[in-house]
PDB file of N, CA and C in Angstrom:
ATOM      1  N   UNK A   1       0.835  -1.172   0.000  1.00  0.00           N
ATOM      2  CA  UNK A   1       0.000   0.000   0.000  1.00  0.00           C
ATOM      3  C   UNK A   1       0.887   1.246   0.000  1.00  0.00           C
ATOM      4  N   UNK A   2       0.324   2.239  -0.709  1.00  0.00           N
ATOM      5  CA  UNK A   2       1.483   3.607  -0.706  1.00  0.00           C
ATOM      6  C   UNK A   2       1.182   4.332   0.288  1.00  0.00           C
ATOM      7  N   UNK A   3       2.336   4.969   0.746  1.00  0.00           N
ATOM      8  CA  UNK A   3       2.421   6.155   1.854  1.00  0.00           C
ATOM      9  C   UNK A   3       1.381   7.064   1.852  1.00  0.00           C
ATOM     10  N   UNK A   4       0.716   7.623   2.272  1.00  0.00           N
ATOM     11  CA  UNK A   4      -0.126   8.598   2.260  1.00  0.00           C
ATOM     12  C   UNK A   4       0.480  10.094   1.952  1.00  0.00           C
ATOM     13  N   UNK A   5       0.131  10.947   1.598  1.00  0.00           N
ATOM     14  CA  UNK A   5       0.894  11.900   1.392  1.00  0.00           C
ATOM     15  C   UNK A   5       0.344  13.011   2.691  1.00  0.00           C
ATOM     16  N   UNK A   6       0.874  14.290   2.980  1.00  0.00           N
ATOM     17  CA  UNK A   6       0.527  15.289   3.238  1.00  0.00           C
ATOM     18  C   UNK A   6      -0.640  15.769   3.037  1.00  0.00           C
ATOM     19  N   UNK A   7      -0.521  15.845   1.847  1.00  0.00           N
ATOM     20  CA  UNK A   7      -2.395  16.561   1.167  1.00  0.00           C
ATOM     21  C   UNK A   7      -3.924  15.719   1.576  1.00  0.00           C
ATOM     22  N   UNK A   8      -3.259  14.090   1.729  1.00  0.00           N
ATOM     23  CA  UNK A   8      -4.276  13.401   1.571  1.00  0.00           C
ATOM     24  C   UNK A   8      -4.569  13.923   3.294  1.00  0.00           C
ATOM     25  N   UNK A   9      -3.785  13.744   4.455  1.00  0.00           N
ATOM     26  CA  UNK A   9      -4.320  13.853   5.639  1.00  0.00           C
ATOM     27  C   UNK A   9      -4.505  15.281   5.629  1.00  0.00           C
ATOM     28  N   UNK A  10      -3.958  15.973   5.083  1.00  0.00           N
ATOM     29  CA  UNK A  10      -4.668  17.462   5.053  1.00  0.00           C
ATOM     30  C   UNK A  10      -6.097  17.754   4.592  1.00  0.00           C
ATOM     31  N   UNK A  11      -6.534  17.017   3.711  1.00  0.00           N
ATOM     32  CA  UNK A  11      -7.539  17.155   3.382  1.00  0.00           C
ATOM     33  C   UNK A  11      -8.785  16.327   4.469  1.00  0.00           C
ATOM     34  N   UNK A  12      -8.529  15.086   4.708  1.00  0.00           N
ATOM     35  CA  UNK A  12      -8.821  14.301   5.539  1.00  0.00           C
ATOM     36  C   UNK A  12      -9.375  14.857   6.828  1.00  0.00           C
ATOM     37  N   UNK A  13      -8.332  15.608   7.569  1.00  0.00           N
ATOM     38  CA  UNK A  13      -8.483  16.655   8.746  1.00  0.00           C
ATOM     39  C   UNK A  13      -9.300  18.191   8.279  1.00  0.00           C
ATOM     40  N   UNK A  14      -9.348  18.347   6.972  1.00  0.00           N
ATOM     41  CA  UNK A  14     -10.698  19.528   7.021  1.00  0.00           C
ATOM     42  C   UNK A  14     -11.726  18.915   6.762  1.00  0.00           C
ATOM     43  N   UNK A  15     -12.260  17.744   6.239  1.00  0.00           N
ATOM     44  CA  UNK A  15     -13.013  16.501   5.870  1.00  0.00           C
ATOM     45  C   UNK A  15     -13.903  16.178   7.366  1.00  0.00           C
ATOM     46  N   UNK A  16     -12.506  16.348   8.006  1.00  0.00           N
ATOM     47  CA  UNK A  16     -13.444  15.681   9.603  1.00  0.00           C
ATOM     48  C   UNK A  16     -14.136  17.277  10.311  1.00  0.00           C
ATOM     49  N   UNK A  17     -13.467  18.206  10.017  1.00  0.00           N
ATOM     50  CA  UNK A  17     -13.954  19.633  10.287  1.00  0.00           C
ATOM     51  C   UNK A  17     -15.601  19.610   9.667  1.00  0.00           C
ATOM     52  N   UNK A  18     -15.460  19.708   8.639  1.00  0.00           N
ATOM     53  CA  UNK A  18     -16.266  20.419   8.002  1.00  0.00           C
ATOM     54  C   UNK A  18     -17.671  19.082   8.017  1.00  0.00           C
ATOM     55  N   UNK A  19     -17.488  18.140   8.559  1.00  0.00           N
ATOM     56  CA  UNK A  19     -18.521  17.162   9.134  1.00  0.00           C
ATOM     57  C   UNK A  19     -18.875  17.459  10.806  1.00  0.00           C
ATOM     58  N   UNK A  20     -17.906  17.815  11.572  1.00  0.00           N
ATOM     59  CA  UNK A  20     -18.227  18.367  12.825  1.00  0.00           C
ATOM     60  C   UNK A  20     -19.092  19.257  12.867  1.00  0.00           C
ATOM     61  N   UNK A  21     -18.425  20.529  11.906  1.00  0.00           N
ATOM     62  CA  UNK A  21     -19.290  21.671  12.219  1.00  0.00           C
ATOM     63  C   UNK A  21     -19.785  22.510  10.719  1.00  0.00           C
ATOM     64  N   UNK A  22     -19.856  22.372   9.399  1.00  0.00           N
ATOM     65  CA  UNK A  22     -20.633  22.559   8.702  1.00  0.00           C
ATOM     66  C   UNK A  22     -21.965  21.482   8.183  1.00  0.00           C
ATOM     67  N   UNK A  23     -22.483  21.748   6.952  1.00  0.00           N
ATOM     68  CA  UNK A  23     -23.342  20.940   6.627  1.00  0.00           C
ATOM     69  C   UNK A  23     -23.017  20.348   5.474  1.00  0.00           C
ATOM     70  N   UNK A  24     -23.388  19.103   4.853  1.00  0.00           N
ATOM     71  CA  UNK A  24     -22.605  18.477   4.101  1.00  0.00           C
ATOM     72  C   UNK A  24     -24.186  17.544   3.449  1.00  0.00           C
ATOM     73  N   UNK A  25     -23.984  16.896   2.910  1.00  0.00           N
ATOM     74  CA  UNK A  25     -24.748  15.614   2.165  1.00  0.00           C
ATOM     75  C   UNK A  25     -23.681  14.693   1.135  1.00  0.00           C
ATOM     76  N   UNK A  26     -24.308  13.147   1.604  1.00  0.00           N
ATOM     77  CA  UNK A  26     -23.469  11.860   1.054  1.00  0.00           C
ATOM     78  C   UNK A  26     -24.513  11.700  -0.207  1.00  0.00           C
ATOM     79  N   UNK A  27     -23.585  11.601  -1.099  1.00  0.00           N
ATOM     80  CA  UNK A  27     -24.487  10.187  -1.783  1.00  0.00           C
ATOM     81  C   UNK A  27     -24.484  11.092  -3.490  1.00  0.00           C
ATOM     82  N   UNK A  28     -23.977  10.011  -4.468  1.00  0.00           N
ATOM     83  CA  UNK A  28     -24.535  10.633  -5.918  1.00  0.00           C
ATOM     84  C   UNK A  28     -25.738  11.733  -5.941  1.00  0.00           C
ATOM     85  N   UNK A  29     -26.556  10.710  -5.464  1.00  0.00           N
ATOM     86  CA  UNK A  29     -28.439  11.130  -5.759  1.00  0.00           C
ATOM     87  C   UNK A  29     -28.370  12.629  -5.144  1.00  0.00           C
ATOM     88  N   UNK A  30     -28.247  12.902  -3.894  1.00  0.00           N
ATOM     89  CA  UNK A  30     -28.053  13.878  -2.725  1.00  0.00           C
ATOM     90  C   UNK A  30     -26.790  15.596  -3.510  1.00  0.00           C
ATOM     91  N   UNK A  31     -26.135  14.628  -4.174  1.00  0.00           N
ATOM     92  CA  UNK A  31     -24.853  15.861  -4.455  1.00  0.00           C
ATOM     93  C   UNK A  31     -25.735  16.573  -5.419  1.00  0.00           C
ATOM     94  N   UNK A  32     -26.286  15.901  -6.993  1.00  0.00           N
ATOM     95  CA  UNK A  32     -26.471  16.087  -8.419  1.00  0.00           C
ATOM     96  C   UNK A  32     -27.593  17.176  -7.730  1.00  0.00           C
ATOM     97  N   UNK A  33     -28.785  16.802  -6.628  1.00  0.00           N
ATOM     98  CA  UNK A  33     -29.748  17.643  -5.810  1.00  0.00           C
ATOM     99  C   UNK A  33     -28.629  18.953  -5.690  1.00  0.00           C
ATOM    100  N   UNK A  34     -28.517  18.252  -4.885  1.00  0.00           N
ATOM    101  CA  UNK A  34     -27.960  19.995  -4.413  1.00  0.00           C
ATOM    102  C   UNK A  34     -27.243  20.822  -5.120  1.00  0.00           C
ATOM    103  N   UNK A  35     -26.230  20.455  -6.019  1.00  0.00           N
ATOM    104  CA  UNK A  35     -25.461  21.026  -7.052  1.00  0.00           C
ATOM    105  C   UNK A  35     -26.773  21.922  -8.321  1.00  0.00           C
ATOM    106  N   UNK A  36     -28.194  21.044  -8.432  1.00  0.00           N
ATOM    107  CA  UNK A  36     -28.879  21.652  -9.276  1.00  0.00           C
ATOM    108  C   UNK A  36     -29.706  22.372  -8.601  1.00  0.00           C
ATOM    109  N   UNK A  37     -29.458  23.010  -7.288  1.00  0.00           N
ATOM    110  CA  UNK A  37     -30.672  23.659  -6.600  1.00  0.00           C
ATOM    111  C   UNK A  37     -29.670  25.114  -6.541  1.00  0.00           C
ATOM    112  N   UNK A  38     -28.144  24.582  -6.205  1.00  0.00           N
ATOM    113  CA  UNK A  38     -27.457  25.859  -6.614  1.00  0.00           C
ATOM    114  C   UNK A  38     -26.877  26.000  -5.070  1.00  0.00           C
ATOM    115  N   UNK A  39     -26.908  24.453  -4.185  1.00  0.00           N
ATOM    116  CA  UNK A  39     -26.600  25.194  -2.335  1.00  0.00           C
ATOM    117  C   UNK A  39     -24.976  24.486  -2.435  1.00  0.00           C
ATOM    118  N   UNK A  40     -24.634  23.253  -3.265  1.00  0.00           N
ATOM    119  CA  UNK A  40     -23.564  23.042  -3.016  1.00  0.00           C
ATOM    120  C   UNK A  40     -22.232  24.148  -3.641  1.00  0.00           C
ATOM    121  N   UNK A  41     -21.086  24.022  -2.516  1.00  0.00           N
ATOM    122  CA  UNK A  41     -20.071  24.970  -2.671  1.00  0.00           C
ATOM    123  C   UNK A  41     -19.024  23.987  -3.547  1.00  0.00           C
ATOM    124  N   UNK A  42     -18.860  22.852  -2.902  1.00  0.00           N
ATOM    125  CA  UNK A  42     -18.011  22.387  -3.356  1.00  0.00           C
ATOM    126  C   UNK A  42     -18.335  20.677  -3.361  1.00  0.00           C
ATOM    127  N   UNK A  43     -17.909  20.205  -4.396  1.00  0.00           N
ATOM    128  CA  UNK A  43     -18.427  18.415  -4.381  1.00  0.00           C
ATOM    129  C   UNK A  43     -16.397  17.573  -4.055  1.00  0.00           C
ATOM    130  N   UNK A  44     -16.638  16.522  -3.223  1.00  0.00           N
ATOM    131  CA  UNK A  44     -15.171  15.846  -3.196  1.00  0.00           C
ATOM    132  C   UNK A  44     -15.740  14.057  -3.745  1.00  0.00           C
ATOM    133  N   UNK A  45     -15.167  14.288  -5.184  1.00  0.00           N
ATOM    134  CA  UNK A  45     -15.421  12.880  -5.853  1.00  0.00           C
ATOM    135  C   UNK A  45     -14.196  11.719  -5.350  1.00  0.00           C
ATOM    136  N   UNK A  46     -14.593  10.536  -4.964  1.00  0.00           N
ATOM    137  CA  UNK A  46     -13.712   9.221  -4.629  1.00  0.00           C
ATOM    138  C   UNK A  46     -13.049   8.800  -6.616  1.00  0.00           C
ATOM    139  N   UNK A  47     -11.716   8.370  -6.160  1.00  0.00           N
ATOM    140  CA  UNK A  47     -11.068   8.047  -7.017  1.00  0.00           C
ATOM    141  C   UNK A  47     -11.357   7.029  -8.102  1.00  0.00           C
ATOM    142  N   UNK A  48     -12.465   6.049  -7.301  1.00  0.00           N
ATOM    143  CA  UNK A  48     -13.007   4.905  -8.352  1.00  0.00           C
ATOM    144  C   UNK A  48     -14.540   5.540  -8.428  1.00  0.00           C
ATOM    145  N   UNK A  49     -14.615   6.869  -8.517  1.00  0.00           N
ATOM    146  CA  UNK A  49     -15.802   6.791  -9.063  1.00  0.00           C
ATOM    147  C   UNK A  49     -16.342   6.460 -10.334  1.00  0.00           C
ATOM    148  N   UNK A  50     -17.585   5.819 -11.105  1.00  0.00           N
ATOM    149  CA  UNK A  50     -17.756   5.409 -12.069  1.00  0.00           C
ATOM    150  C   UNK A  50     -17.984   6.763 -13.697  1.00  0.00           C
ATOM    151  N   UNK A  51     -16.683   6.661 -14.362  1.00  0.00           N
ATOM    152  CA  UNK A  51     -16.520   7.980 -15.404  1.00  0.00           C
ATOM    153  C   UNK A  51     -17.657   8.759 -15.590  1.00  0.00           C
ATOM    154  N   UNK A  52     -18.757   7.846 -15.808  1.00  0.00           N
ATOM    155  CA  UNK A  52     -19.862   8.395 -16.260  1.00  0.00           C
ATOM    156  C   UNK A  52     -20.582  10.131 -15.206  1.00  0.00           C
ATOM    157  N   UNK A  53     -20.429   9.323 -14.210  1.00  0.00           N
ATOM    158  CA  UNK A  53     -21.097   9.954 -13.105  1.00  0.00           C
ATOM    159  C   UNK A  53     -20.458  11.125 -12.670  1.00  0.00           C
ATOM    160  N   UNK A  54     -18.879  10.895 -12.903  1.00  0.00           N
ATOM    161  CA  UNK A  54     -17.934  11.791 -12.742  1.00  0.00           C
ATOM    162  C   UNK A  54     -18.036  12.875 -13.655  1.00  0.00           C
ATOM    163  N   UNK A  55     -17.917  12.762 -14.682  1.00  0.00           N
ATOM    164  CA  UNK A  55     -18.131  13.641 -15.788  1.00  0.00           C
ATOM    165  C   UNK A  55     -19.408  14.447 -15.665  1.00  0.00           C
ATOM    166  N   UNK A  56     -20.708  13.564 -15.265  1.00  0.00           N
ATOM    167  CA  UNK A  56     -22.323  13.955 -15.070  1.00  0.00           C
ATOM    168  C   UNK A  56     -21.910  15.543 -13.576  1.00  0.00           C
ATOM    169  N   UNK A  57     -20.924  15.177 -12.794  1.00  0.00           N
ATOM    170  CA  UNK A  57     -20.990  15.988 -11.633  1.00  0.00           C
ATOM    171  C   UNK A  57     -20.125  16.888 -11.935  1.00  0.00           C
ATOM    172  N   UNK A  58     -19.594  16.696 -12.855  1.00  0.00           N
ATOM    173  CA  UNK A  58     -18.334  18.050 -13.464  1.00  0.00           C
ATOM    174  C   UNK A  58     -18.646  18.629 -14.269  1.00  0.00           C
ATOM    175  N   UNK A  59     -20.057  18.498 -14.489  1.00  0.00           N
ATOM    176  CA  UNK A  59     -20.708  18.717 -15.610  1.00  0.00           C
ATOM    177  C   UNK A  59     -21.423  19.771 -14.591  1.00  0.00           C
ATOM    178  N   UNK A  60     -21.956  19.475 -13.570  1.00  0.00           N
ATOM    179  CA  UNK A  60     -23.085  20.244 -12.683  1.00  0.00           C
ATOM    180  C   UNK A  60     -22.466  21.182 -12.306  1.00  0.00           C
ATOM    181  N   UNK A  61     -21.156  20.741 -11.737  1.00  0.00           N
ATOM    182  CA  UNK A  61     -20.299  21.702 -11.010  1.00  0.00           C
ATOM    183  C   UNK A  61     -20.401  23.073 -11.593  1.00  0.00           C
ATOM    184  N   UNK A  62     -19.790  22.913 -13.007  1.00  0.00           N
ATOM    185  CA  UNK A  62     -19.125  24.251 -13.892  1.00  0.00           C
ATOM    186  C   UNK A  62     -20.627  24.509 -13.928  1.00  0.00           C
ATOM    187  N   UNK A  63     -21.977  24.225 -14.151  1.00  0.00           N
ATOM    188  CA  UNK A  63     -23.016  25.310 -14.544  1.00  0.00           C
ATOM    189  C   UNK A  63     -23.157  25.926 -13.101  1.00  0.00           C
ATOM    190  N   UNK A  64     -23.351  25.085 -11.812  1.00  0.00           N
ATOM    191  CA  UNK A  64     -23.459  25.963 -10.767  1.00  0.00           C
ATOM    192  C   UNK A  64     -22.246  26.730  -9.990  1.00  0.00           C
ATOM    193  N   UNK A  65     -21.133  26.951 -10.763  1.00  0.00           N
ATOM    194  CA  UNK A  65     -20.253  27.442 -10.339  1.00  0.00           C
ATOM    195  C   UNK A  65     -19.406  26.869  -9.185  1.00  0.00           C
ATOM    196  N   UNK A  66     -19.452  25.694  -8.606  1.00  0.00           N
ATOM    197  CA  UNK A  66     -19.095  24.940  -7.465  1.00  0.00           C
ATOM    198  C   UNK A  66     -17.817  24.198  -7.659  1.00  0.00           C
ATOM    199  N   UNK A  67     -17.410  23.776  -6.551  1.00  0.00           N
ATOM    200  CA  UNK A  67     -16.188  23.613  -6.839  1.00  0.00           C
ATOM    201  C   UNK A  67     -15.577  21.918  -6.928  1.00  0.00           C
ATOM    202  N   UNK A  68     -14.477  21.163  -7.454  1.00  0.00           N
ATOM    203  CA  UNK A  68     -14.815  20.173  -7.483  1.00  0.00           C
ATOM    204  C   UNK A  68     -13.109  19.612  -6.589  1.00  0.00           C
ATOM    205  N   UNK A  69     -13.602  18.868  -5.629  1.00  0.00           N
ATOM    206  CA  UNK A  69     -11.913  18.153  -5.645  1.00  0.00           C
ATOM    207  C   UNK A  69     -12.003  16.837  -4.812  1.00  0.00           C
ATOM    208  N   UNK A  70     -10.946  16.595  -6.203  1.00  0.00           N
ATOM    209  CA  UNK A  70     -10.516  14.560  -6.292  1.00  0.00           C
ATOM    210  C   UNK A  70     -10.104  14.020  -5.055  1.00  0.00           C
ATOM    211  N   UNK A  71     -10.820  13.432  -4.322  1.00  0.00           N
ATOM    212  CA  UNK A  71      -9.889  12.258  -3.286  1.00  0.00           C
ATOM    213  C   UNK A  71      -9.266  11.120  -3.634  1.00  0.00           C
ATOM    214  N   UNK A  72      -7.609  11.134  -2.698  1.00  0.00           N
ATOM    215  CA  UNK A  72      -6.850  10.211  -3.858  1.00  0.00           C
ATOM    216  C   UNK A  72      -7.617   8.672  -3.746  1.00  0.00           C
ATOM    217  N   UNK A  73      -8.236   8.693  -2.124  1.00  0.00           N
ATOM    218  CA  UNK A  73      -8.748   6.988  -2.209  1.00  0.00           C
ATOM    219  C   UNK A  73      -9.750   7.082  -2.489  1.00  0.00           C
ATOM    220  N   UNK A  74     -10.025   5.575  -2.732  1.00  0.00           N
ATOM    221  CA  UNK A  74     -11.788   5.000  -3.184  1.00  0.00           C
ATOM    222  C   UNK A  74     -12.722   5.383  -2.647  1.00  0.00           C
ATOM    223  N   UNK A  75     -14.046   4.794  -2.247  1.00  0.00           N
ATOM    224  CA  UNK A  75     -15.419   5.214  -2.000  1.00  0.00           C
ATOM    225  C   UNK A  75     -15.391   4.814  -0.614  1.00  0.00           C
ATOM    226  N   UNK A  76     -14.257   3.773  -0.211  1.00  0.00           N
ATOM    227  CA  UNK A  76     -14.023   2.690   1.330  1.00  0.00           C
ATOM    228  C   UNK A  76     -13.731   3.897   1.922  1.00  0.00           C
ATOM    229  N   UNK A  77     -12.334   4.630   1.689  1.00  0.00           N
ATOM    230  CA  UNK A  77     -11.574   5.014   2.417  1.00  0.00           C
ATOM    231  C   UNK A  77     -12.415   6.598   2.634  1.00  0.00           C
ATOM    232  N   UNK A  78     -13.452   7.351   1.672  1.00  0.00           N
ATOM    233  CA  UNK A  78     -13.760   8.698   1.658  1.00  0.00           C
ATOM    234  C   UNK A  78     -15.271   8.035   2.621  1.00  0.00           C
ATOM    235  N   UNK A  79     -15.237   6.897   2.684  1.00  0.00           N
ATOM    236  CA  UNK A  79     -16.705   6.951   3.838  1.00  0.00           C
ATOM    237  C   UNK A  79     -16.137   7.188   5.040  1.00  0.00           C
ATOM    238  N   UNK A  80     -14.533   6.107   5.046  1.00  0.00           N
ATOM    239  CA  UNK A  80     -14.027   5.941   6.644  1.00  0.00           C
ATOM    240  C   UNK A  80     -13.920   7.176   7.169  1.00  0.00           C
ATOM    241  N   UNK A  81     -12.789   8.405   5.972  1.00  0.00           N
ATOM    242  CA  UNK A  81     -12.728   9.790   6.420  1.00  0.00           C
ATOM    243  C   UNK A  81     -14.361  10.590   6.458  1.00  0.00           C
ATOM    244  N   UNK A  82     -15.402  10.513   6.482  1.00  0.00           N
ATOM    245  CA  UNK A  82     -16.542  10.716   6.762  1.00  0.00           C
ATOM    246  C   UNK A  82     -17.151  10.474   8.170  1.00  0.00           C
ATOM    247  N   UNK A  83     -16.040   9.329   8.602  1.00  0.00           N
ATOM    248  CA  UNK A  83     -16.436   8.499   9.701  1.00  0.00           C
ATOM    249  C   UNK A  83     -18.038   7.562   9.760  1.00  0.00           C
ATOM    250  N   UNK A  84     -17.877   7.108   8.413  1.00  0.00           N
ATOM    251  CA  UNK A  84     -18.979   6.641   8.001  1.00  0.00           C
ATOM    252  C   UNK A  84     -18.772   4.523   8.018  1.00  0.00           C
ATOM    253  N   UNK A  85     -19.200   3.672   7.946  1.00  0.00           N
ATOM    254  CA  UNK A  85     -19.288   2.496   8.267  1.00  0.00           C
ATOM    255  C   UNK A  85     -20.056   1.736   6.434  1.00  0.00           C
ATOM    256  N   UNK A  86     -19.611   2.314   5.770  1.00  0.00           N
ATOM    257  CA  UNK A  86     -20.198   2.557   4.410  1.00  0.00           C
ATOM    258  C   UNK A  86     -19.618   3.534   3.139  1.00  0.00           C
ATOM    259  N   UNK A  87     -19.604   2.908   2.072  1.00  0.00           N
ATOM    260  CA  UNK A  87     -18.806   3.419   1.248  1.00  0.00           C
ATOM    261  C   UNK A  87     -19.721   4.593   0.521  1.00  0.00           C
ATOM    262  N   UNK A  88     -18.408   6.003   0.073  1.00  0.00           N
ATOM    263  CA  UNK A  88     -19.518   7.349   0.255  1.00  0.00           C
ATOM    264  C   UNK A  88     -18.341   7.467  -1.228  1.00  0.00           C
ATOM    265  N   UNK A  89     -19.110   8.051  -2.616  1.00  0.00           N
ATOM    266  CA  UNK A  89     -18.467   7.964  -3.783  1.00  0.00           C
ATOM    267  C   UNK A  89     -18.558   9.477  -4.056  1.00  0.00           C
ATOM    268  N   UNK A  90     -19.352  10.342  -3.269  1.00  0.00           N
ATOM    269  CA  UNK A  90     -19.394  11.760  -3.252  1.00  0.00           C
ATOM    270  C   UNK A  90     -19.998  12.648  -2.428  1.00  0.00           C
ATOM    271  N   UNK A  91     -19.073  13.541  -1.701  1.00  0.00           N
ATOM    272  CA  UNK A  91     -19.546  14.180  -0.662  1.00  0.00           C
ATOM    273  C   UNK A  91     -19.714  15.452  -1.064  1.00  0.00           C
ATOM    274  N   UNK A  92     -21.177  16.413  -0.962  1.00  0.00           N
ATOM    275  CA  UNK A  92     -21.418  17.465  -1.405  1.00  0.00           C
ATOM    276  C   UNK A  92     -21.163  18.672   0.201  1.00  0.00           C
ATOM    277  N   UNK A  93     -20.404  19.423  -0.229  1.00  0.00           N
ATOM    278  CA  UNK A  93     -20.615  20.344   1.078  1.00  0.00           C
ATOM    279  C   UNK A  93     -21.497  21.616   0.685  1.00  0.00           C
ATOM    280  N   UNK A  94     -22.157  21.967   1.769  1.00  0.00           N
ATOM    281  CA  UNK A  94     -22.904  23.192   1.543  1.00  0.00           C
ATOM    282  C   UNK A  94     -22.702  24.558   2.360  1.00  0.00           C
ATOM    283  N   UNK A  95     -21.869  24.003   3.736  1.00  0.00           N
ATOM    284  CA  UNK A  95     -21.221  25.128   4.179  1.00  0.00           C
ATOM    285  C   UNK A  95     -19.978  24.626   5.267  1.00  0.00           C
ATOM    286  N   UNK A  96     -19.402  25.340   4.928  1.00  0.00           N
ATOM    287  CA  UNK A  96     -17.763  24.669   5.394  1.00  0.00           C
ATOM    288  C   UNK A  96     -17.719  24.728   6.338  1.00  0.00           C
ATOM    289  N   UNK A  97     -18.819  25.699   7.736  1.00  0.00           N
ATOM    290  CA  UNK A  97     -18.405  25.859   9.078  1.00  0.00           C
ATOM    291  C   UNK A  97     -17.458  26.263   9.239  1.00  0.00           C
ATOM    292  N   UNK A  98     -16.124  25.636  10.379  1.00  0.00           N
ATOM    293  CA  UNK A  98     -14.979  26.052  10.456  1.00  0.00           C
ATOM    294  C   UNK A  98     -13.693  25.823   9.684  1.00  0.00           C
ATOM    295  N   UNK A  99     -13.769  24.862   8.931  1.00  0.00           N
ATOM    296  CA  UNK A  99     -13.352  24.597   7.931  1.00  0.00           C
ATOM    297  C   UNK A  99     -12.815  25.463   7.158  1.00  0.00           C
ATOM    298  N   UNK A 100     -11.688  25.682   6.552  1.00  0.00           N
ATOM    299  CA  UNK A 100     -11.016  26.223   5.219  1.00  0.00           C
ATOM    300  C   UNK A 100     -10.697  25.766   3.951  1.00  0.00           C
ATOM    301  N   UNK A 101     -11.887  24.745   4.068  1.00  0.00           N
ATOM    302  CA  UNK A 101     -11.468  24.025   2.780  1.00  0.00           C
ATOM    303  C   UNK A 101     -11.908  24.208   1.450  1.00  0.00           C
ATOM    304  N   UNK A 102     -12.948  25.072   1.721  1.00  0.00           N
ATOM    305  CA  UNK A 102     -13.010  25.789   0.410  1.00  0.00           C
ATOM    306  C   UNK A 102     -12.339  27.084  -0.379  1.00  0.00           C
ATOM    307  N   UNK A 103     -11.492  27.075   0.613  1.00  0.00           N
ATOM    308  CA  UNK A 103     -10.718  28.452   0.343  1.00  0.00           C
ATOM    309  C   UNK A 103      -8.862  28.159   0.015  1.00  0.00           C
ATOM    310  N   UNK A 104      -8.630  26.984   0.499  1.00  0.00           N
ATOM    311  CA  UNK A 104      -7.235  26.385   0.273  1.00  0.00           C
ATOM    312  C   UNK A 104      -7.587  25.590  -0.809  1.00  0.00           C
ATOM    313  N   UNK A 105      -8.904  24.845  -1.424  1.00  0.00           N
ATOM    314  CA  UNK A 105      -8.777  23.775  -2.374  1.00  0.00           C
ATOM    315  C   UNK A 105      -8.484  24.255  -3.639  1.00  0.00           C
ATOM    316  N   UNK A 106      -7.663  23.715  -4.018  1.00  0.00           N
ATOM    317  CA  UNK A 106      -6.968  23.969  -5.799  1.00  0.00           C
ATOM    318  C   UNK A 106      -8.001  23.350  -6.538  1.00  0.00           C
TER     319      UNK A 106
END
């Protein structure tokens, strides 16, 4: 298994922020919602997500202006950082709380 990098637990640790204390929604169905209602800021897609779907949410992103960023692991590892018991293939945030992660994400 490869080392983890910096970025990944950096991200990881505003991941667990911005589940403490902003508001967020799991799930394809839940993101494409909110991205077309115009509340999501920013969507974080899992690495094996399926192309189609990926493209479908990068697609939403750029009309609602929102922002998009890649987690390097799968759907396992972006539920575990969720602290979830279930695999999560896209997490929509809607307000970052204390979090800075919409303001550091490239």
């Amino acid at each position: 298994m490869p080392k983890k990098t910096k970025t990944t637990d950096n991200l990881n640790s505003k991941l667990s922020l911005v589940l403490k204390s902003g508001k967020y929604k799991l799930g394809y169905k839940l993101a494409l919602k909110s991205l077309r209602q115009g509340q999501a800021k920013m969507i974080v897609i899992s690495n094996n997500c399926p192309a189609v779907r990926k493209t479908e949410l990068e697609y939403y992103a750029i009309l609602s202006s929102s922002k998009v960023q890649y987690f390097d692991g799968n759907n396992v590892e972006l539920g575990t950082a969720c602290s979830r018991l279930h695999r999560v293939s896209v997490l929509s945030i809607q307000d970052a709380g204390d979090s800075d992660i919409l303001v550091t994400a490239a």
